[in-house]
Protein backbone atom coordinates (compact mmCIF):
# COMPACT_ATOMS: atom_id res chain seq x y z
CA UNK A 1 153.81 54.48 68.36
CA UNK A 2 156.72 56.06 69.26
CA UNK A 3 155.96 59.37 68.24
CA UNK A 4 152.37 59.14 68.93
CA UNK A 5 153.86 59.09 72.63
CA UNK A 6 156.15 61.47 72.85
CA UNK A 7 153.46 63.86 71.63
CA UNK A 8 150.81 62.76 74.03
CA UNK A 9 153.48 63.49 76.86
CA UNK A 10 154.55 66.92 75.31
CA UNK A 11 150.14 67.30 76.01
CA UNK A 12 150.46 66.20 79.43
CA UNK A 13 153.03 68.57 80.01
CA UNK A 14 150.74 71.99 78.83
CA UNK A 15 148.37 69.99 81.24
CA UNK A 16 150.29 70.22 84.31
CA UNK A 17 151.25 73.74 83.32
CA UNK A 18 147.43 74.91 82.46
CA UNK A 19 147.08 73.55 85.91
CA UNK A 20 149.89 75.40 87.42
CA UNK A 21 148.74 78.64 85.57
CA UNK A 22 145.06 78.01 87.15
CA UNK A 23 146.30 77.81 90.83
CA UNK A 24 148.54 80.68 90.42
CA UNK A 25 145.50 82.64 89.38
CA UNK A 26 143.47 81.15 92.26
CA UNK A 27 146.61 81.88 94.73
CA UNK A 28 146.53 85.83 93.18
CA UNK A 29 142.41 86.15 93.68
CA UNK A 30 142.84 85.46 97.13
CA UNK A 31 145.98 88.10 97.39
CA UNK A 32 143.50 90.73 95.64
CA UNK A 33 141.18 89.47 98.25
CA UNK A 34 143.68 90.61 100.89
CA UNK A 35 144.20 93.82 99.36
CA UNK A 36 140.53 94.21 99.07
CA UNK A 37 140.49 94.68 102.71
CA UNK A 38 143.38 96.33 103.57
CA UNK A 39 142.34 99.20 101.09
CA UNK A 40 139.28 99.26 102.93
CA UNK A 41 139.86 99.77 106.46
CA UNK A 42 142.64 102.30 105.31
CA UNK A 43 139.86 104.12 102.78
CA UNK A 44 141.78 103.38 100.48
CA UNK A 45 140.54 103.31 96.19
CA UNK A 46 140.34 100.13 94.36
CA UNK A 47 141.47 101.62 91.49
CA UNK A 48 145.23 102.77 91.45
CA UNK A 49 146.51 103.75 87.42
CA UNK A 50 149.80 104.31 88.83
CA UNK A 51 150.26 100.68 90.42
CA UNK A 52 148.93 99.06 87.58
CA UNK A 53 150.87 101.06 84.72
CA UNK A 54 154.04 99.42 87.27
CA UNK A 55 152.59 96.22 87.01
CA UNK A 56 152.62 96.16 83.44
CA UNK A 57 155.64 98.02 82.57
CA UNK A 58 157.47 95.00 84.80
CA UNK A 59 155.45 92.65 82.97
CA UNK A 60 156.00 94.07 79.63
CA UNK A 61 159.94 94.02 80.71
CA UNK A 62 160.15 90.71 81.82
CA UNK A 63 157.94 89.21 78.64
CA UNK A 64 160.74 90.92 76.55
CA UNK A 65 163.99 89.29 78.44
CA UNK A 66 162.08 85.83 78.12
CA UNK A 67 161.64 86.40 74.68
CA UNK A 68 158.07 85.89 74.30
CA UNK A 69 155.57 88.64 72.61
CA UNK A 70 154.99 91.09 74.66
CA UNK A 71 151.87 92.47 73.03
CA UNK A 72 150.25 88.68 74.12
CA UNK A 73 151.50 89.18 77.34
CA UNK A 74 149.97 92.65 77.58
CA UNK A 75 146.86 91.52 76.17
CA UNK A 76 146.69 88.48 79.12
CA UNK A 77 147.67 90.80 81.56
CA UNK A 78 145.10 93.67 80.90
CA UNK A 79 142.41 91.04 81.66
CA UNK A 80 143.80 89.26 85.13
CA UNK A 81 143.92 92.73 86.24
CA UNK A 82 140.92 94.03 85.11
CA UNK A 83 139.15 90.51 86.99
CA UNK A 84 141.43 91.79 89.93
CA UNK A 85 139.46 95.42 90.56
CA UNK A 86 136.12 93.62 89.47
CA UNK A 87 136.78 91.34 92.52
CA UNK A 88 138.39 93.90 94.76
CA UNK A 89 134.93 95.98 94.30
CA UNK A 90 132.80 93.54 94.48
CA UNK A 91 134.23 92.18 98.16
CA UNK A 92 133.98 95.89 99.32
CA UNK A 93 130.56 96.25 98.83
CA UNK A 94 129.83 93.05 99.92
CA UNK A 95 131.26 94.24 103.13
CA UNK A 96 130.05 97.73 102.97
CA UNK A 97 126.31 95.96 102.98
CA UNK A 98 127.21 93.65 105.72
CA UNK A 99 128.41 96.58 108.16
CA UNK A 100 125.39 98.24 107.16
CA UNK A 101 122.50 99.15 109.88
CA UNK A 102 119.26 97.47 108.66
CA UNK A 103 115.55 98.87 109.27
CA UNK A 104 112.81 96.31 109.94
CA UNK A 105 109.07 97.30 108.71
CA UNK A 106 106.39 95.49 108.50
CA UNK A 107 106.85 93.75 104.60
CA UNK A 108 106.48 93.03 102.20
CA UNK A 109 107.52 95.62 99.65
CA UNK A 110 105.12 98.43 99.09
CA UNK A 111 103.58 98.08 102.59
CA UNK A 112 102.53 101.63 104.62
CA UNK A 113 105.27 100.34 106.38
CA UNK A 114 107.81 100.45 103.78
CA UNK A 115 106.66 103.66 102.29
CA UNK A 116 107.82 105.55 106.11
CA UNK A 117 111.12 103.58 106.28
CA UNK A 118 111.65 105.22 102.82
CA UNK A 119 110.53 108.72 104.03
CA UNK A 120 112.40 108.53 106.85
CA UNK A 121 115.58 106.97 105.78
CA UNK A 122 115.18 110.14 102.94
CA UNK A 123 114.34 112.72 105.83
CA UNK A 124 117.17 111.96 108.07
CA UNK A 125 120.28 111.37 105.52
CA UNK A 126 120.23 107.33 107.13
CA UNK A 127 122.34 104.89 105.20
CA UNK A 128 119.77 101.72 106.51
CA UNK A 129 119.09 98.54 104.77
CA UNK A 130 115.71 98.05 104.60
CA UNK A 131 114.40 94.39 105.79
CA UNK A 132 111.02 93.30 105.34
CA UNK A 133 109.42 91.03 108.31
CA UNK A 134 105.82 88.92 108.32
CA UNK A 135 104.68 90.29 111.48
CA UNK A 136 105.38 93.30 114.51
CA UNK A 137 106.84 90.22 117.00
CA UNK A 138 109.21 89.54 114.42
CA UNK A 139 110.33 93.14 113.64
CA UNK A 140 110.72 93.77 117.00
CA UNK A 141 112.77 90.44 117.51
CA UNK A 142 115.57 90.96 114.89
CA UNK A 143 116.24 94.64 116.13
CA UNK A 144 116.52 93.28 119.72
CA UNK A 145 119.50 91.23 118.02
CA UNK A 146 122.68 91.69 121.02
CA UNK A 147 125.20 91.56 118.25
CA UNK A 148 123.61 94.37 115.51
CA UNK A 149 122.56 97.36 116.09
CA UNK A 150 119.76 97.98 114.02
CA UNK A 151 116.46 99.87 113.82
CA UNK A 152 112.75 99.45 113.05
CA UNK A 153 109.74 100.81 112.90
CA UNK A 154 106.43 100.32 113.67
CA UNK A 155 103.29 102.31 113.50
CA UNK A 156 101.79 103.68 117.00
CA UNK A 157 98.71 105.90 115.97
CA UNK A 158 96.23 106.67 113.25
CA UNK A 159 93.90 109.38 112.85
CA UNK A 160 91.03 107.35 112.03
CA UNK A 161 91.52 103.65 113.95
CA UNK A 162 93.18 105.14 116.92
CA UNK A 163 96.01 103.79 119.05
CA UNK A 164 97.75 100.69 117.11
CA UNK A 165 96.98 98.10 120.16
CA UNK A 166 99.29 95.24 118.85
CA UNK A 167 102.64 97.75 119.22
CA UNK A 168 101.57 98.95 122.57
CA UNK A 169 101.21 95.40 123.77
CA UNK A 170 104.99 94.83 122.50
CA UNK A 171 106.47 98.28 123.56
CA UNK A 172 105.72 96.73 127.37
CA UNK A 173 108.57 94.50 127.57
CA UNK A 174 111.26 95.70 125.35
CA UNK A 175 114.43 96.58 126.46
CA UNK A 176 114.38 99.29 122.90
CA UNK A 177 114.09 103.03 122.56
CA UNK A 178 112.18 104.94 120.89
CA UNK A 179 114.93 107.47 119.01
CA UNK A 180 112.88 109.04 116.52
CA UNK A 181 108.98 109.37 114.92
CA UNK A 182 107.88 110.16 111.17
CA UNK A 183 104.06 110.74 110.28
CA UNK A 184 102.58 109.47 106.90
CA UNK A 185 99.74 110.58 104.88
CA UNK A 186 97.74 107.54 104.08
CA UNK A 187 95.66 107.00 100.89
CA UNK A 188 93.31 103.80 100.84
CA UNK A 189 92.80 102.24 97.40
CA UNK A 190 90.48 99.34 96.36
CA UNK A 191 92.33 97.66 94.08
CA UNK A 192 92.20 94.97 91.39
CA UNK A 193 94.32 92.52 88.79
CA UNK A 194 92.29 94.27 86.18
CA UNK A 195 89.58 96.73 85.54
CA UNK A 196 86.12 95.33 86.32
CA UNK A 197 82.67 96.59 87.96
CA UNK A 198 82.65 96.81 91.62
CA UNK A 199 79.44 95.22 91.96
CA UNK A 200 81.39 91.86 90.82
CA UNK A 201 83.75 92.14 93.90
CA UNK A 202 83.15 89.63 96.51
CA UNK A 203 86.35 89.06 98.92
CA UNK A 204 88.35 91.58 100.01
CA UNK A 205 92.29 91.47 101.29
CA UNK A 206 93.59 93.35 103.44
CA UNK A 207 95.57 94.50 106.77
CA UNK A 208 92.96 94.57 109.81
CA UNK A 209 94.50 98.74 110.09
CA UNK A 210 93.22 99.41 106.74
CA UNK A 211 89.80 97.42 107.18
CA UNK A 212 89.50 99.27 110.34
CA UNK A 213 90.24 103.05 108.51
CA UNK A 214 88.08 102.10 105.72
CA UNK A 215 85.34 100.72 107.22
CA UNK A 216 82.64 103.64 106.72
CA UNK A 217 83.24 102.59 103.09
CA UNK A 218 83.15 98.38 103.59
CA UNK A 219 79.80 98.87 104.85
CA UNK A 220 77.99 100.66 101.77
CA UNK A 221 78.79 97.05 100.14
CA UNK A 222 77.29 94.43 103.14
CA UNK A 223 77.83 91.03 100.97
CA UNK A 224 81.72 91.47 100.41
CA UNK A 225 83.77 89.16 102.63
CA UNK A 226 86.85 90.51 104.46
CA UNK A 227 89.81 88.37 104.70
CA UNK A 228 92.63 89.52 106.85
CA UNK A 229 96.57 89.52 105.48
CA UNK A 230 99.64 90.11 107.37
CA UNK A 231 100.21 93.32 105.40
CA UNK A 232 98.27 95.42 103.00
CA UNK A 233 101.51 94.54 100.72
CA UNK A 234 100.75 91.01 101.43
CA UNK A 235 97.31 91.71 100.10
CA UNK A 236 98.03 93.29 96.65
CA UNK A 237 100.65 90.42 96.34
CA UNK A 238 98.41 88.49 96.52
CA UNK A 239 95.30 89.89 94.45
CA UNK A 240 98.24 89.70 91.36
CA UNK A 241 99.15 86.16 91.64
CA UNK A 242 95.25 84.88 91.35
CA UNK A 243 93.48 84.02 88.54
CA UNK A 244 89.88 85.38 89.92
CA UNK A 245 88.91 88.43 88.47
CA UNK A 246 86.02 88.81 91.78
CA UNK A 247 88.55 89.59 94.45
CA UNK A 248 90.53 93.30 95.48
CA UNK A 249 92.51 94.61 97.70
CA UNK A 250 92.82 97.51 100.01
CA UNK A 251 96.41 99.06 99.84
CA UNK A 252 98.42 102.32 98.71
CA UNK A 253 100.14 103.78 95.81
CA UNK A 254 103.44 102.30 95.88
CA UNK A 255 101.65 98.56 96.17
CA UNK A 256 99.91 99.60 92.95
CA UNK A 257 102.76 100.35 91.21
CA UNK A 258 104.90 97.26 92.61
CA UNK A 259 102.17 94.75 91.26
CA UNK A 260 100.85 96.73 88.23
CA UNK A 261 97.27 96.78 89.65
CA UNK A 262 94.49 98.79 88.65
CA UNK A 263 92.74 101.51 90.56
CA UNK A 264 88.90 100.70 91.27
CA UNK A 265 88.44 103.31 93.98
CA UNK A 266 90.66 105.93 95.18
CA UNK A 267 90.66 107.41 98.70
CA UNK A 268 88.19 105.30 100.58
CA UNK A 269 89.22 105.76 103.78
CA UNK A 270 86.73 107.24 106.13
CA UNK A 271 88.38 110.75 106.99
CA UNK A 272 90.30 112.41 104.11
CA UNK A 273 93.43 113.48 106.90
CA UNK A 274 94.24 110.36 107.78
CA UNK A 275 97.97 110.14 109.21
CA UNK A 276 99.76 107.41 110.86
CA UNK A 277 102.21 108.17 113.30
CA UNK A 278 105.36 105.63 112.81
CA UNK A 279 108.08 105.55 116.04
CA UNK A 280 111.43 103.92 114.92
CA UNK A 281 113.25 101.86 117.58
CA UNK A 282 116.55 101.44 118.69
CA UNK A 283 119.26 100.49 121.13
CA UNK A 284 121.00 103.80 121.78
CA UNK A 285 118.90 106.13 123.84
CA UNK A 286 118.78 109.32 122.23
CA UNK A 287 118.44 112.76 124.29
CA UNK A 288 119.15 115.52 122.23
CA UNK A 289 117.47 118.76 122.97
CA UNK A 290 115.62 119.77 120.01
CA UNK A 291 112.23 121.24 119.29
CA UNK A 292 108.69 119.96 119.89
CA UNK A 293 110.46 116.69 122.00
CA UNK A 294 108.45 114.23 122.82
CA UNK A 295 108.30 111.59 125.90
CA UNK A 296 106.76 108.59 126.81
CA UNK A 297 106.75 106.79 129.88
CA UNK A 298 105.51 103.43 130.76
CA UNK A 299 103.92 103.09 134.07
CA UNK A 300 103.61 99.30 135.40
CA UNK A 301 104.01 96.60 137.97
CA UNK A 302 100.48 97.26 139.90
CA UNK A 303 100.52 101.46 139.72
CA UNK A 304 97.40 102.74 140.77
CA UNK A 305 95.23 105.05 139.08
CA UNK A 306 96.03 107.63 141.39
CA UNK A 307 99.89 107.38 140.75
CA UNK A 308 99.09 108.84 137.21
CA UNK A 309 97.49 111.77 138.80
CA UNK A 310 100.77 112.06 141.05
CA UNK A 311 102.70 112.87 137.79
CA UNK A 312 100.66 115.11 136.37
CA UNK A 313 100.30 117.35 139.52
CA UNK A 314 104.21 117.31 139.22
CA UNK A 315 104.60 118.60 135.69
CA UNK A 316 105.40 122.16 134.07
CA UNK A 317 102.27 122.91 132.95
CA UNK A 318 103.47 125.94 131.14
CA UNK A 319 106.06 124.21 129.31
CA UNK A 320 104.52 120.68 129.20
CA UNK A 321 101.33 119.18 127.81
CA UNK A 322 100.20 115.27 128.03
CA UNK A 323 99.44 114.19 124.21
CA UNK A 324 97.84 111.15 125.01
CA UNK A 325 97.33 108.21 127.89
CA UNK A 326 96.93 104.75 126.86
CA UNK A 327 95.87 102.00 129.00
CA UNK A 328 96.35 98.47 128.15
CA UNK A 329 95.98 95.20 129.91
CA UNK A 330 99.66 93.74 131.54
CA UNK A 331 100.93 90.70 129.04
CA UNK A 332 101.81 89.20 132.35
CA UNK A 333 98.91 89.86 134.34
CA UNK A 334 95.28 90.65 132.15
CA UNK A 335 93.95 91.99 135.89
CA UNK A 336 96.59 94.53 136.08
CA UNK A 337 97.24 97.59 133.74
CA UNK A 338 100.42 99.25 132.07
CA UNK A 339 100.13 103.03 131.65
CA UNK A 340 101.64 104.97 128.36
CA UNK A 341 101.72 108.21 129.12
CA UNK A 342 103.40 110.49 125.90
CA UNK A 343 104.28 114.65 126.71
CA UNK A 344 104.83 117.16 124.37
CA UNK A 345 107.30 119.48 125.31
CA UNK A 346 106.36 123.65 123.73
CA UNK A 347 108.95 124.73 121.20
CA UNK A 348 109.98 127.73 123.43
CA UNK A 349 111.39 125.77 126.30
CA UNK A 350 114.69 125.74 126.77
CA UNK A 351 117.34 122.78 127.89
CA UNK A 352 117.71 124.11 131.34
CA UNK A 353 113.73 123.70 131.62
CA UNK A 354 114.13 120.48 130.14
CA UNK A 355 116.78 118.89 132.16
CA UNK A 356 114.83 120.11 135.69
CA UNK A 357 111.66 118.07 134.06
CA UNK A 358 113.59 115.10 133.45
CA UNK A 359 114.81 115.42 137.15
CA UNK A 360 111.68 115.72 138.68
CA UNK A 361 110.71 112.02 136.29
CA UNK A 362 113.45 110.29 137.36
CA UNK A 363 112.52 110.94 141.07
CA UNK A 364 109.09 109.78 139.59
CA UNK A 365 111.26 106.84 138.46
CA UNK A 366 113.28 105.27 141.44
CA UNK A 367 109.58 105.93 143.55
CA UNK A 368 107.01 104.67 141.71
CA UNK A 369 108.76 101.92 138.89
CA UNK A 370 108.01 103.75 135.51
CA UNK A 371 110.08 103.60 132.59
CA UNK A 372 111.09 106.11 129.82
CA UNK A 373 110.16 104.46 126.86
CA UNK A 374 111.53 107.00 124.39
CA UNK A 375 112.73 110.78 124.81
CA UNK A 376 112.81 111.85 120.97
CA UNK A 377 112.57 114.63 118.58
CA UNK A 378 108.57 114.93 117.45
CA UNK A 379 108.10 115.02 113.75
CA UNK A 380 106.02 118.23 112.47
C-alpha cells in the first residue's frame, strides 16, 4: 500500500505541474494578445525571425544549463510559438474587419443590389464590408448608425420602371448624403431549379422592380401568378430550396450562379438598355470639383409650385441643365409635396463657375427651406 501511495502522489504532483504548465500557456496567449495590438497600432509585422531565433537560442541555452534535452525543448518550443503568430494574426484581422467601413445593399447575396456594391467597391479602390439588409428602411437605418461611419446604397432610377418611389420617400428625412452614384446594366432572367417547359410555370418570384421592368414579357403568359419577394436574391433563394418543379424566378446572372439555377429565358426585360442608376449614401458631405457633378436638392415644408420656377429662372443655363424633377407626397403631410430637383453640371465648367452656383443655392437655401441632398461626382 505503501508504495502504491507514494506513486499515486508522485501522479498528483505531474498534475499540479500539467496544471501549472497550462496556465502559464494561458498567461503567455494573453501576452501575445497584447503584442498583437501593440504591433498593430505601430504597423508593426507579426512575424519577426530575428526575435524568435532570440527566443530560442535563450531557450535552447537555458534547456542545456538545466540539463534537460534540448532538441525536446526545441521541438515544444517551435510549436507555442508557432500557436503565438497564428493567434497574433488572427486578432489583427479580427480587428482589421471590425475597423472596417461596411456597405449596406439591399440582400441577400446575388441581388442587383449586391452586384453595384461590387462594381463600385471595384471602381473606386473602397476597402467596404459588404452587409446584406431585408429591406431599404433597414439599409438606410444601420448607415444612419451615430457611432460607424458607414455607407449604402440604394437604387434611385431605372430606364424602364422609372423613378424608384420607395428611396425617394426615404431620402425625405435623412440626415445622409449622397457622396457618390454607379449605373448598372441590368439583365432579367426567368429562372428555374431545373430545366422544364415554360408552359408548366405557374408562380412567379420576384422583386416588384423586376416585375415592373419585365412586365411587357409577364403579360404574353396571363395565367402565371406573381408573388412579390423582398429581393430578386430572395427570389432565386428561394426557387432552390423548393421541391416544385412549376415555379421560377426573375433575377440576374450572379443569382444564377449563387444557387446553381437554370436559365429558361434570357433578357426579358422590356427595353434591351435597361440601366439602374444606384446613389451610395453617407455621412461626410462630399464636394469635390470633378466632371459631369451632379446635385440634388430637396424642396419641402409647404413650397409652392412657383418656388421651383424661382430656381430655375436663377440658374446658369449655359453651364447647368435640370436632369430630372420628382414630386412625391410629404411622409408627414400626404396634402403637401416634397420637390427633388437633380442638375447636371457640363464638363467644361470650371470651379469658379461652380462655387458662384452653389452661392446663388444657398441664398435659395436660407429663403425658401430646401436642402442639398447630395453634391457628387456623376458616373459616365
Amino acid at each position: 500500500m505503501n508504495h502504491e501511495s507514494s506513486f499515486l502522489k508522485l501522479r498528483s504532483k505531474i498534475d499540479l505541474i500539467d496544471k501549472k504548465i497550462i496556465l502559464l500557456l494561458k498567461e503567455r496567449c494573453f501576452v501575445s494578445k497584447s503584442i498583437a495590438l501593440y504591433k498593430q497600432k505601430y504597423n508593426k509585422p507579426i512575424k519577426d525571425k530575428k526575435r524568435e531565433k532570440e527566443v530560442m537560442d535563450k531557450i535552447i541555452n537555458l534547456s542545456i544549463k538545466k540539463q534537460i534535452n534540448s532538441k525536446y525543448v526545441k521541438k515544444i518550443f517551435k510549436i507555442i510559438i508557432n500557436e503565438s503568430v497564428i493567434l497574433q494574426k488572427c486578432i489583427t484581422k479580427k480587428n482589421k474587419d471590425l475597423n472596417l467601413q461596411k456597405i449596406f445593399f439591399l440582400g441577400p447575396q446575388g441581388s442587383y443590389s449586391h452586384q453595384a456594391a461590387i462594381k463600385y467597391c471595384k471602381y473606386n479602390s473602397e476597402k467596404l464590408k459588404m452587409k446584406k439588409c431585408k429591406n431599404f428602411f433597414q439599409i438606410i437605418k444601420k448607415t444612419t448608425n451615430k457611432i460607424e461611419n458607414n455607407f449604402s446604397i440604394l437604387p434611385i432610377y431605372n430606364t424602364c420602371s422609372g423613378a424608384i418611389h420607395e428611396v425617394y420617400d426615404l431620402l425625405q428625412n435623412t440626415n445622409l448624403s449622397i457622396i457618390n452614384e454607379i449605373k448598372l446594366s441590368i439583365n432579367h432572367y426567368l429562372l428555374t431549379k431545373e430545366k422544364c417547359k415554360i408552359e408548366n410555370i405557374k408562380i412567379i418570384y420576384s422583386h416588384y422592380q423586376p416585375i415592373k421592368q419585365c412586365s411587357e414579357f409577364l403579360k404574353k403568359n396571363k395565367n402565371w401568378i406573381i408573388k412579390h419577394t423582398n429581393s430578386s436574391a430572395e427570389a432565386l433563394k428561394k426557387i432552390s430550396q423548393e421541391k416544385k418543379t412549376n415555379i421560377a424566378a426573375i433575377g440576374g446572372k450572379l443569382g444564377k450562379k449563387i444557387h446553381n439555377l437554370y436559365i429558361l429565358k434570357k433578357n426579358i426585360n422590356n427595353k434591351k438598355k435597361n440601366i439602374t442608376t444606384f446613389i451610395i449614401l453617407g455621412k461626410q458631405k462630399k464636394t469635390t470639383f470633378k466632371e459631369n457633378n451632379k446635385l440634388i436638392l430637396i424642396l419641402k415644408n409647404d413650397i409652392k409650385s412657383n418656388y421651383i420656377i424661382d430656381i430655375i429662372s436663377n440658374i446658369d443655363k449655359e453651364n447647368m441643365l435640370i436632369n430630372n424633377i420628382e414630386a412625391r407626397p410629404s411622409i408627414k403631410n400626404n396634402e403637401q409635396k416634397i420637390f427633388f430637383i437633380e442638375f447636371f453640371l457640363k464638363n467644361d465648367i470650371n470651379s469658379k463657375v461652380k462655387n458662384f452656383f452653389i452661392f446663388k443655392i444657398s441664398k435659395l437655401i436660407k429663403k425658401k427651406k430646401i436642402k442639398i441632398l447630395g453634391y457628387y461626382p456623376s458616373s459616365i
